[in-house]
PDB file of N, CA and C in Angstrom:
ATOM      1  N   UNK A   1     -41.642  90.233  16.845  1.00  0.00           N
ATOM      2  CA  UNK A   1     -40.490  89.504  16.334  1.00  0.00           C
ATOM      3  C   UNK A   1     -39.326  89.629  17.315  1.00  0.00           C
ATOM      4  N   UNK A   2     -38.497  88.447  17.160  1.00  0.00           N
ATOM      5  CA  UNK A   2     -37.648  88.605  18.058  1.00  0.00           C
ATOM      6  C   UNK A   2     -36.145  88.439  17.402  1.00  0.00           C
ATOM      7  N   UNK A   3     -35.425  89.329  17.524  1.00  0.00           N
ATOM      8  CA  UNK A   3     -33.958  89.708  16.824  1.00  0.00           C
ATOM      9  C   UNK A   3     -32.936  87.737  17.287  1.00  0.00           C
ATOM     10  N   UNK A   4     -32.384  87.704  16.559  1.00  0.00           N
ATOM     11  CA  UNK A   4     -31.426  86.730  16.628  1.00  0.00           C
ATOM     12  C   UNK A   4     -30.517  86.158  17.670  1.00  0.00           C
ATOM     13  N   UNK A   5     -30.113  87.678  18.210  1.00  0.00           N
ATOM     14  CA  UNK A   5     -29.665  88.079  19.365  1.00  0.00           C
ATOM     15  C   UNK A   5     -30.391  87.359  20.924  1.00  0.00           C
ATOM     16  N   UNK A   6     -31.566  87.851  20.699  1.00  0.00           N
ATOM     17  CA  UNK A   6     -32.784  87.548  21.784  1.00  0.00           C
ATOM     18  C   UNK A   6     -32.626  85.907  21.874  1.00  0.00           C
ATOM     19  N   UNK A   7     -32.651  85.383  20.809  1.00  0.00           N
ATOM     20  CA  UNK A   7     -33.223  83.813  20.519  1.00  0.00           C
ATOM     21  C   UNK A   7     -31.992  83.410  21.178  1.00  0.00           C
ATOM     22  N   UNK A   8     -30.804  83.587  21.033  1.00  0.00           N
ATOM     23  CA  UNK A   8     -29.589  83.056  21.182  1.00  0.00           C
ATOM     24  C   UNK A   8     -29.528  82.880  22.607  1.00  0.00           C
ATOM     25  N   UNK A   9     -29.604  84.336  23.192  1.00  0.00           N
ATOM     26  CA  UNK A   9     -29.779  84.594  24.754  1.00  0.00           C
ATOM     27  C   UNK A   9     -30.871  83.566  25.605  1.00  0.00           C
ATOM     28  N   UNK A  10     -32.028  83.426  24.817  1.00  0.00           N
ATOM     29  CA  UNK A  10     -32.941  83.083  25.270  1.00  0.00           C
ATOM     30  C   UNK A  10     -32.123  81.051  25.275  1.00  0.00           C
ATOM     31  N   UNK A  11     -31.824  80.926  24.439  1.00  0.00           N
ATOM     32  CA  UNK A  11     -31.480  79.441  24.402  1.00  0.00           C
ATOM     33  C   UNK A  11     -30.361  78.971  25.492  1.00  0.00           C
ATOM     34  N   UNK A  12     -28.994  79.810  25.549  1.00  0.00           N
ATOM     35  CA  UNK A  12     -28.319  79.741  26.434  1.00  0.00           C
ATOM     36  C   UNK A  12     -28.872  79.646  27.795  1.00  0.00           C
ATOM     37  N   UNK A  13     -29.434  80.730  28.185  1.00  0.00           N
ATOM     38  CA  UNK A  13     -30.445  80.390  29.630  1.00  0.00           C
ATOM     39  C   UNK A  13     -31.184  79.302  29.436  1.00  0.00           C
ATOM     40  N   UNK A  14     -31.874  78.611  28.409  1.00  0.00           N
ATOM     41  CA  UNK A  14     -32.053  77.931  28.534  1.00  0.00           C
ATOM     42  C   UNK A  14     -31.331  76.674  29.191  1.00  0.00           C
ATOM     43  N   UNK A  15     -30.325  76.237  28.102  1.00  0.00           N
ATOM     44  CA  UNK A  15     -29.233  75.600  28.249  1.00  0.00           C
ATOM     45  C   UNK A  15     -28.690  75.145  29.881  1.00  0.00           C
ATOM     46  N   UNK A  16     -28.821  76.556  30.317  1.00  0.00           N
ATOM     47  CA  UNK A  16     -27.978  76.888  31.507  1.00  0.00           C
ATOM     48  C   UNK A  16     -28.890  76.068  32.954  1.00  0.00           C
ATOM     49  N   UNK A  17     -30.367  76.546  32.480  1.00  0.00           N
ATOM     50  CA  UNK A  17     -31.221  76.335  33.152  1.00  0.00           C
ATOM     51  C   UNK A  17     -31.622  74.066  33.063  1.00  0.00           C
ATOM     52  N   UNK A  18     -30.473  73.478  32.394  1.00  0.00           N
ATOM     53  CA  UNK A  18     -30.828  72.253  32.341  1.00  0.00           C
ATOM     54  C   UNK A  18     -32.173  71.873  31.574  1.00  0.00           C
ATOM     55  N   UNK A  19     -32.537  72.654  30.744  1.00  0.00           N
ATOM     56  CA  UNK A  19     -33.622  72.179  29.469  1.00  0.00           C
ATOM     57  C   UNK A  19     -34.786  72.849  30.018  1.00  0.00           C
ATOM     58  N   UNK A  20     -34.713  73.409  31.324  1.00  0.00           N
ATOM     59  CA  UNK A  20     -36.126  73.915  32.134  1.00  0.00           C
ATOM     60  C   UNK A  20     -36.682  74.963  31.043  1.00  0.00           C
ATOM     61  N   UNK A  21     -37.936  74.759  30.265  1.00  0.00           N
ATOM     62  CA  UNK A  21     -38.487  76.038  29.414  1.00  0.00           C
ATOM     63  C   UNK A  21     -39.337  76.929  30.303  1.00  0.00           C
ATOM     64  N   UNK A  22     -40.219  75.978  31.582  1.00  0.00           N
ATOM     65  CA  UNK A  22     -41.270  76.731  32.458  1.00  0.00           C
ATOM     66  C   UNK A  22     -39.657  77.839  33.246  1.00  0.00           C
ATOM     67  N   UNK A  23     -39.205  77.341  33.481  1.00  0.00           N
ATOM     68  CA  UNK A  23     -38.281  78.536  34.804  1.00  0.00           C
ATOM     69  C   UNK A  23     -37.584  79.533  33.800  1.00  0.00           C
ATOM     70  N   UNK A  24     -36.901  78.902  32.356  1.00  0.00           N
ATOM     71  CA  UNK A  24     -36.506  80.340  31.448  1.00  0.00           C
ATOM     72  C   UNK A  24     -37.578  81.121  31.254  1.00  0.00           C
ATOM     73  N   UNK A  25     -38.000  80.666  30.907  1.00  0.00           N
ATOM     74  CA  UNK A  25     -39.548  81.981  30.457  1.00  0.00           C
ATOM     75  C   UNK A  25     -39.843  82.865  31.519  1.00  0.00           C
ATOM     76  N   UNK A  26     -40.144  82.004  33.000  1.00  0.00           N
ATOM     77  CA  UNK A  26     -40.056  82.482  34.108  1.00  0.00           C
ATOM     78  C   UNK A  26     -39.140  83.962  34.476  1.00  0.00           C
ATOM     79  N   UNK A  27     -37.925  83.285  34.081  1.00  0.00           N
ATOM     80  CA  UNK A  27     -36.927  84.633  34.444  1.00  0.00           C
ATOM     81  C   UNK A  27     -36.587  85.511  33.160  1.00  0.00           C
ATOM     82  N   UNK A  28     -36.815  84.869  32.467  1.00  0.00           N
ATOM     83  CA  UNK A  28     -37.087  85.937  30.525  1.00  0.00           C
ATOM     84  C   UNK A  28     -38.213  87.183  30.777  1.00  0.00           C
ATOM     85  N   UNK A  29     -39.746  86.118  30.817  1.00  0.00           N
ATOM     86  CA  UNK A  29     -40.674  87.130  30.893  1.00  0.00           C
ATOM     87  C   UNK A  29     -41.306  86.779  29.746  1.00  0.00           C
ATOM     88  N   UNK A  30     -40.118  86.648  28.958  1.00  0.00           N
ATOM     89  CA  UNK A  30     -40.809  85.757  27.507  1.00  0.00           C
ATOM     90  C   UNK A  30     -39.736  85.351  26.925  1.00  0.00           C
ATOM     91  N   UNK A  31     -40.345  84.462  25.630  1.00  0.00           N
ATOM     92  CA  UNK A  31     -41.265  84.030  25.389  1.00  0.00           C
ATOM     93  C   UNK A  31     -42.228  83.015  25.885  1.00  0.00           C
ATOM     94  N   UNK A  32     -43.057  82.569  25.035  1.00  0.00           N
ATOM     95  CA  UNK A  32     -43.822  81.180  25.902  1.00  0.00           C
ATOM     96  C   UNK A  32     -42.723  80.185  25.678  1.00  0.00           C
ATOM     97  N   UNK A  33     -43.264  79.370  26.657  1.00  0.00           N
ATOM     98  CA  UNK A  33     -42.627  77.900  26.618  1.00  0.00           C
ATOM     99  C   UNK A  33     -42.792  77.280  25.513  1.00  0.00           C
ATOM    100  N   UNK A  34     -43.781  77.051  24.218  1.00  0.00           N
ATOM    101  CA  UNK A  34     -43.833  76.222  23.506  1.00  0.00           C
ATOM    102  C   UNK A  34     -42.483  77.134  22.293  1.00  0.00           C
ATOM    103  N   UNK A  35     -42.461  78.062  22.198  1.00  0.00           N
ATOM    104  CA  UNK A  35     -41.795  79.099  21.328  1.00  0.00           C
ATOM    105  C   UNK A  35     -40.148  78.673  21.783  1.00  0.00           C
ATOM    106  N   UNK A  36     -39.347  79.325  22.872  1.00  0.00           N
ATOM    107  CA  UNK A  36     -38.268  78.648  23.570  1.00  0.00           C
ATOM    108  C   UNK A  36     -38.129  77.152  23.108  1.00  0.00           C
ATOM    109  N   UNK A  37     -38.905  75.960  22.938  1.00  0.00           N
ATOM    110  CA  UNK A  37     -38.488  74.789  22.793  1.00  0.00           C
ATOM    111  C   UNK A  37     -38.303  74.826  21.012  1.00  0.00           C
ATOM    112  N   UNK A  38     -39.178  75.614  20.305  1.00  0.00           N
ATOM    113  CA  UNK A  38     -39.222  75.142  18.921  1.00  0.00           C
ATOM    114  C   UNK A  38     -38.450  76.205  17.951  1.00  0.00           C
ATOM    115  N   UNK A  39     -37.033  77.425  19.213  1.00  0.00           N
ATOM    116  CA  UNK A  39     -36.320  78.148  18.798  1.00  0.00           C
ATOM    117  C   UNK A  39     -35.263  77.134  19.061  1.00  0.00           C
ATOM    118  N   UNK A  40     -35.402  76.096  19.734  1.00  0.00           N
ATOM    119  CA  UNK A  40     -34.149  75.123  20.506  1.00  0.00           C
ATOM    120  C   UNK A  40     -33.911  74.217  19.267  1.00  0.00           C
ATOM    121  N   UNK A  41     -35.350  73.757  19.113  1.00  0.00           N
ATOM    122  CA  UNK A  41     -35.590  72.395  17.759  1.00  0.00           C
ATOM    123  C   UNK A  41     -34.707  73.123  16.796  1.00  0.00           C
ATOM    124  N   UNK A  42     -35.179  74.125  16.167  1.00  0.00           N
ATOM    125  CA  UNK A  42     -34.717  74.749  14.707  1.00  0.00           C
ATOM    126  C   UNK A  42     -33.076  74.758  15.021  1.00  0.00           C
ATOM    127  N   UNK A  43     -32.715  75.488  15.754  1.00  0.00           N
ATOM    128  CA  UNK A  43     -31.080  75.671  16.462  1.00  0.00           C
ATOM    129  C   UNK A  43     -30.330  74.270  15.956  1.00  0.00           C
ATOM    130  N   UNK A  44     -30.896  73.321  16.835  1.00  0.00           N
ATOM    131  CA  UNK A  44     -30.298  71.853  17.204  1.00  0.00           C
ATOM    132  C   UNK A  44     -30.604  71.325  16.164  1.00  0.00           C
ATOM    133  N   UNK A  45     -31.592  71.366  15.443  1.00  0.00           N
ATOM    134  CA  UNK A  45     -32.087  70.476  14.264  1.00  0.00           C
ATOM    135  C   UNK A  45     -32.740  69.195  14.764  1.00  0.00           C
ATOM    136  N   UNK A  46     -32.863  69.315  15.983  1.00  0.00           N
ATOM    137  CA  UNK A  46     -33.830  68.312  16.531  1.00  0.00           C
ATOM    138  C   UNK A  46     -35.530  68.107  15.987  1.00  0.00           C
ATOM    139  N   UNK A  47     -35.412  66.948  15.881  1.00  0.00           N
ATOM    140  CA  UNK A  47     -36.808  66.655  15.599  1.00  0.00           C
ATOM    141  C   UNK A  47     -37.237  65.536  16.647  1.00  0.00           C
ATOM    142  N   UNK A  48     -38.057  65.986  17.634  1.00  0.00           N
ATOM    143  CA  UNK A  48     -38.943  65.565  18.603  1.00  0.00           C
ATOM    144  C   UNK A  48     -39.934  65.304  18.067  1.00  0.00           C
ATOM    145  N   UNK A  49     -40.500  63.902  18.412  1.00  0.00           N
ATOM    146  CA  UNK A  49     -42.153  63.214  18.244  1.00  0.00           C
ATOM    147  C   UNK A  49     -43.058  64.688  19.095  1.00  0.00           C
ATOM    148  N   UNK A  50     -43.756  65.123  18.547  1.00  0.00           N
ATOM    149  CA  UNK A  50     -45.292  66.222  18.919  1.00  0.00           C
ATOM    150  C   UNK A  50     -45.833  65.568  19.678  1.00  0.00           C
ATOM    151  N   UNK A  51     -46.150  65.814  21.106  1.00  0.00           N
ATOM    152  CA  UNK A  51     -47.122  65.126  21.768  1.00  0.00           C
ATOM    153  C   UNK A  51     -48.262  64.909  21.331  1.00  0.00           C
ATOM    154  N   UNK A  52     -49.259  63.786  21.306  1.00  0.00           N
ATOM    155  CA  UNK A  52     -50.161  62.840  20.921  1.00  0.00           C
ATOM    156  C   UNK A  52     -51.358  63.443  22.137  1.00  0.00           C
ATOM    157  N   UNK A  53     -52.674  63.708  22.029  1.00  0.00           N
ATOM    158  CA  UNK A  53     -53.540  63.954  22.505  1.00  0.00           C
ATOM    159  C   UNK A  53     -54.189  62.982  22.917  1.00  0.00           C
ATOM    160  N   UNK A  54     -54.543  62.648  24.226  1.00  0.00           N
ATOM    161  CA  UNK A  54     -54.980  61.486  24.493  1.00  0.00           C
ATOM    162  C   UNK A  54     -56.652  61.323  25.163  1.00  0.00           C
TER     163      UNK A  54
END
């Protein structure tokens, strides 16, 4: 689990990083990339179309 704190930090670098999830994680260590985007969604209240399997 990751404290509130973490998520927050983790989003700002995000942020900072221009939406990049591969290079935050990169310099985080963690979390994964799919985790970072769907701590961003919940945050923002964004709802993004799920990529479609083709």
């Amino acid at each position: 689990m990751y404290t509130r704190k973490e998520k927050e930090t983790a989003i700002e670098l995000y942020l900072k990083n221009n939406k990049n999830a591969t290079k935050t994680v990169w310099k985080l260590g963690d979390p994964s990339v799919p985790t970072l985007i769907e701590w961003y969604r919940k945050q923002t209240k964004k709802n993004y179309p799920k990529k479609k399997n083709v």
